[in-house]
C-alpha atoms as a PDB file:
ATOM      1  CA  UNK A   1       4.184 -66.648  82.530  1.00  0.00           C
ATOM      2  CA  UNK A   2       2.252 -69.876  83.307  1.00  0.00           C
ATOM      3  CA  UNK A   3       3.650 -72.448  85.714  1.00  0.00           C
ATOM      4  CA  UNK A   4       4.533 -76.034  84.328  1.00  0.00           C
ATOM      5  CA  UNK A   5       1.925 -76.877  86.532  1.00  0.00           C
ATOM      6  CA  UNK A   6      -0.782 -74.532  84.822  1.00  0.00           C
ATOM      7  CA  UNK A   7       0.456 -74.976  81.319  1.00  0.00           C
ATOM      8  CA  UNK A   8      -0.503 -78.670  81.842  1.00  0.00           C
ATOM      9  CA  UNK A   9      -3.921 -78.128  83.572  1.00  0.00           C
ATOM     10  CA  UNK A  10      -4.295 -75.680  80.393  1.00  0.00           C
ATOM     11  CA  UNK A  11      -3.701 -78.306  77.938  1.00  0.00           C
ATOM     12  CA  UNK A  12      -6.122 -81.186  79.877  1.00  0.00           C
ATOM     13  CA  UNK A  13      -8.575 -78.713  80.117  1.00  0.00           C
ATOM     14  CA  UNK A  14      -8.582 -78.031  76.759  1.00  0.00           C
ATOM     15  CA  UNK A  15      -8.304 -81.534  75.141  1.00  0.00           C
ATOM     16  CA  UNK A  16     -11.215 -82.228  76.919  1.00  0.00           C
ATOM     17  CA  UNK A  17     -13.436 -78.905  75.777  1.00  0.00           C
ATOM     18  CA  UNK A  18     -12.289 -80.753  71.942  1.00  0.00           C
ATOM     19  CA  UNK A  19     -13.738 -84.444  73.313  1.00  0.00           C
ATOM     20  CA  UNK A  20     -16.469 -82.684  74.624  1.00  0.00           C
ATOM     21  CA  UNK A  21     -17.614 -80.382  71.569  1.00  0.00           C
ATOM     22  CA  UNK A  22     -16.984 -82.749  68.919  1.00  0.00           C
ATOM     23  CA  UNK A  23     -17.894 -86.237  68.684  1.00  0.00           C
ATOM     24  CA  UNK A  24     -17.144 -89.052  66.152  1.00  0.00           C
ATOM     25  CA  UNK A  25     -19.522 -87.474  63.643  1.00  0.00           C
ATOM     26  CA  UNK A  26     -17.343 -84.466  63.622  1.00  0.00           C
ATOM     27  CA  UNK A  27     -13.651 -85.416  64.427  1.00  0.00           C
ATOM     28  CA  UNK A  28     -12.564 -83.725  60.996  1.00  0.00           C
ATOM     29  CA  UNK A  29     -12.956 -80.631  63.104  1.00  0.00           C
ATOM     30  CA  UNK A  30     -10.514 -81.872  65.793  1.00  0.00           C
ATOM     31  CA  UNK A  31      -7.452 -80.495  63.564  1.00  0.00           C
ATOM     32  CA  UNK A  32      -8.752 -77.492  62.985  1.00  0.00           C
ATOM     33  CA  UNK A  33      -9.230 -76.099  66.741  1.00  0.00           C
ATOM     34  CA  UNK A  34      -6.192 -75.324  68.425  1.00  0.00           C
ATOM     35  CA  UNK A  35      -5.227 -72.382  71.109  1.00  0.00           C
ATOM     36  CA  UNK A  36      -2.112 -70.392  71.809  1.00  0.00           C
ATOM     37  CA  UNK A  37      -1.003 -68.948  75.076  1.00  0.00           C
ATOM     38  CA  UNK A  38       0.744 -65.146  75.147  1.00  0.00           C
ATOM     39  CA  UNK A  39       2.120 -63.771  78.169  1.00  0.00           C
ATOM     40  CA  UNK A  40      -1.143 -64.267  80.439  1.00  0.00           C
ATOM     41  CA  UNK A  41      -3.436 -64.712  77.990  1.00  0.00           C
ATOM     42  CA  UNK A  42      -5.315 -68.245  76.181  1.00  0.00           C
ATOM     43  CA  UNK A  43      -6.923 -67.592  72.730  1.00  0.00           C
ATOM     44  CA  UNK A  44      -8.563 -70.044  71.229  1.00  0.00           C
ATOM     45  CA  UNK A  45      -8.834 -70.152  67.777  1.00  0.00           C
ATOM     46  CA  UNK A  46      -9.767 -72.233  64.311  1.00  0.00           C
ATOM     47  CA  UNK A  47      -7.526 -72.776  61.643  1.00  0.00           C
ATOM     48  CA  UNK A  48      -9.407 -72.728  57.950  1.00  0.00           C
ATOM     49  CA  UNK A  49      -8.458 -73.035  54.276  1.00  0.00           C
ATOM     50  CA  UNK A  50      -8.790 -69.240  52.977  1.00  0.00           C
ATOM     51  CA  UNK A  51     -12.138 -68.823  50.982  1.00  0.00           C
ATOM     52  CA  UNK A  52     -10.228 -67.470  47.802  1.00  0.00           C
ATOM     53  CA  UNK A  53      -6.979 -69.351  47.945  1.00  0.00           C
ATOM     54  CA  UNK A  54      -7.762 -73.113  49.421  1.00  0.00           C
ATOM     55  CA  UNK A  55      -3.343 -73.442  49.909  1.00  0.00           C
ATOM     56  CA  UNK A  56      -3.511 -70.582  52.512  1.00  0.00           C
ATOM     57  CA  UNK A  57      -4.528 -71.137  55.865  1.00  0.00           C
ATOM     58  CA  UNK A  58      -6.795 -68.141  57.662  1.00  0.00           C
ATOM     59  CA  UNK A  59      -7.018 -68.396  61.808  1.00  0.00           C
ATOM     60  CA  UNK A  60     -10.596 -67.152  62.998  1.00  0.00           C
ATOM     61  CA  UNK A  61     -10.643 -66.348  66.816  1.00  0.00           C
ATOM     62  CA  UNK A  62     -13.089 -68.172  68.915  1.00  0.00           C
ATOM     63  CA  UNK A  63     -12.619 -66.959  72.080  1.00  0.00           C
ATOM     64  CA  UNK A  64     -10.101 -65.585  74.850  1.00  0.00           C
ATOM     65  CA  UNK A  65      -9.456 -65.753  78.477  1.00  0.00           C
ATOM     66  CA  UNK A  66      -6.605 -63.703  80.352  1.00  0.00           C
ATOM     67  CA  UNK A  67      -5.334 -64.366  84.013  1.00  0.00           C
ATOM     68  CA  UNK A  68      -5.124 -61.280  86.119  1.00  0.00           C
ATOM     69  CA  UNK A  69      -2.446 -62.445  88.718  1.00  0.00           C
ATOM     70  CA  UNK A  70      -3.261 -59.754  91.176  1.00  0.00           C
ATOM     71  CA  UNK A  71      -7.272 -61.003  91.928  1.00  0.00           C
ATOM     72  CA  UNK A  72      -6.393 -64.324  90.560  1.00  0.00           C
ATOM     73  CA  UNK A  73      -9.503 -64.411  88.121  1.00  0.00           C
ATOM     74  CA  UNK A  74      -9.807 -65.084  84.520  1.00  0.00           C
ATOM     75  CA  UNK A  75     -11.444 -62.599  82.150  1.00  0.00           C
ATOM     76  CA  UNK A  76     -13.386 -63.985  78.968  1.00  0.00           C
ATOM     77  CA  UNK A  77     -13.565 -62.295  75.782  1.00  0.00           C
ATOM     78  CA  UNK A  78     -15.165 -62.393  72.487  1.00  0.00           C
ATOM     79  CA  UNK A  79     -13.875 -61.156  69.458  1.00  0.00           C
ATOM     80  CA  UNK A  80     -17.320 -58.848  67.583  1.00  0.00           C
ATOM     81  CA  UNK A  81     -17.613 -58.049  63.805  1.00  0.00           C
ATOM     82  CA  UNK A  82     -14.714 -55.416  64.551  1.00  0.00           C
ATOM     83  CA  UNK A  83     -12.325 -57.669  64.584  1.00  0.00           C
ATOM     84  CA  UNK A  84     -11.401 -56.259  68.387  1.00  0.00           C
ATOM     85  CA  UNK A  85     -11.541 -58.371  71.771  1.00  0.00           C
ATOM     86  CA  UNK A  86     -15.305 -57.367  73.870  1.00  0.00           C
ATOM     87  CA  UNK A  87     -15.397 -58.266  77.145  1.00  0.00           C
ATOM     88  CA  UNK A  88     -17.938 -61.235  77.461  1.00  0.00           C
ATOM     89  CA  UNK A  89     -21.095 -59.883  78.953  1.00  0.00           C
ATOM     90  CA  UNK A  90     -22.852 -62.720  80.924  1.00  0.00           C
ATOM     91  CA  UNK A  91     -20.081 -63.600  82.701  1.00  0.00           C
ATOM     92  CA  UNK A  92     -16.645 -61.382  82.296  1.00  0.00           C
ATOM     93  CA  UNK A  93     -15.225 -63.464  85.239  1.00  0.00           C
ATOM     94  CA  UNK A  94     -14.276 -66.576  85.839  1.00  0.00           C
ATOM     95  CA  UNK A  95     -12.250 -67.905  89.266  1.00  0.00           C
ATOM     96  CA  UNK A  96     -10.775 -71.040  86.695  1.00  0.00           C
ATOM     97  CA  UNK A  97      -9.576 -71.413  83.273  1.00  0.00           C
ATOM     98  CA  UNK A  98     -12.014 -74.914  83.024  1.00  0.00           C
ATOM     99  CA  UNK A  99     -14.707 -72.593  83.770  1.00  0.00           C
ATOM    100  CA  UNK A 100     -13.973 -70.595  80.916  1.00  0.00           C
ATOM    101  CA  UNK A 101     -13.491 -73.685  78.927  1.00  0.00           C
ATOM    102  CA  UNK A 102     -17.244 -74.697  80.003  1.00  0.00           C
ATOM    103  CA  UNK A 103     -18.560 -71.880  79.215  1.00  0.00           C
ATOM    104  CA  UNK A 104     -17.224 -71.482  75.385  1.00  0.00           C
ATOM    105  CA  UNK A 105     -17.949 -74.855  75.360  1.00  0.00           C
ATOM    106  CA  UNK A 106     -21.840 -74.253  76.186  1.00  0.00           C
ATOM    107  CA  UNK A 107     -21.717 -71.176  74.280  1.00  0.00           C
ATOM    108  CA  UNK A 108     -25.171 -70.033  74.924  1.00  0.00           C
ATOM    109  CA  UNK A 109     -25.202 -67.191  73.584  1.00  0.00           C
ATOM    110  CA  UNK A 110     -23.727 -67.556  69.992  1.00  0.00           C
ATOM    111  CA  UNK A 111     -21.060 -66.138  70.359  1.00  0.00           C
ATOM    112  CA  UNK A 112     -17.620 -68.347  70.100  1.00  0.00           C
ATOM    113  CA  UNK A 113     -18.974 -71.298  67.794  1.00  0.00           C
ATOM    114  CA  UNK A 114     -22.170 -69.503  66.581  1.00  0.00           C
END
């Protein structure tokens, strides 16, 4: 479990990653972004009406980071057309959670915002 402490840096962090990705042209997308935190673990994650049934609402994963106490690192993940959590690639570690936040954020590759 996070600290009070870390829960709060967690939060900043991420409010800012939203102020950062989407500006006044795009604030409708504000709503849709959110994250949830489980056990050690931050997934980030949209929140979308369903293609078939516009009521229902269908979460699509964007992108996850999990604290390892022991080395005190982060680890990044993707989620691939699986549907299962990949390990990202061109940088797997992270020593900060706003790292990981700038990195989805710059998302160079494609792969949390496309």
């Amino acid at each position: 479990m996070f600290s009070e402490f870390e829960l709060k840096s967690i939060q900043r962090d991420f409010e800012k990653f939203l102020q950062n990705r989407f500006d006044g042209a795009h604030v409708k997308n504000l709503n849709n972004i959110s994250y949830r935190i489980e056990k050690q673990s931050v997934e980030i994650f949209s929140k979308n009406p369903s293609w078939n049934d516009k009521s229902q609402m269908v979460e699509n994963p964007i992108a996850k980071a999990t604290f390892i106490k022991k080395s005190k690192v982060w680890k990044i993940y993707w989620q691939r057309a699986d549907l299962k959590w990949h390990s990202y690639e061109p940088n797997p570690i992270v020593n900060h959670f706003s790292e990981f936040i700038q990195i989805v954020e710059k998302d160079e590759f494609g792969c949390f915002l496309g």
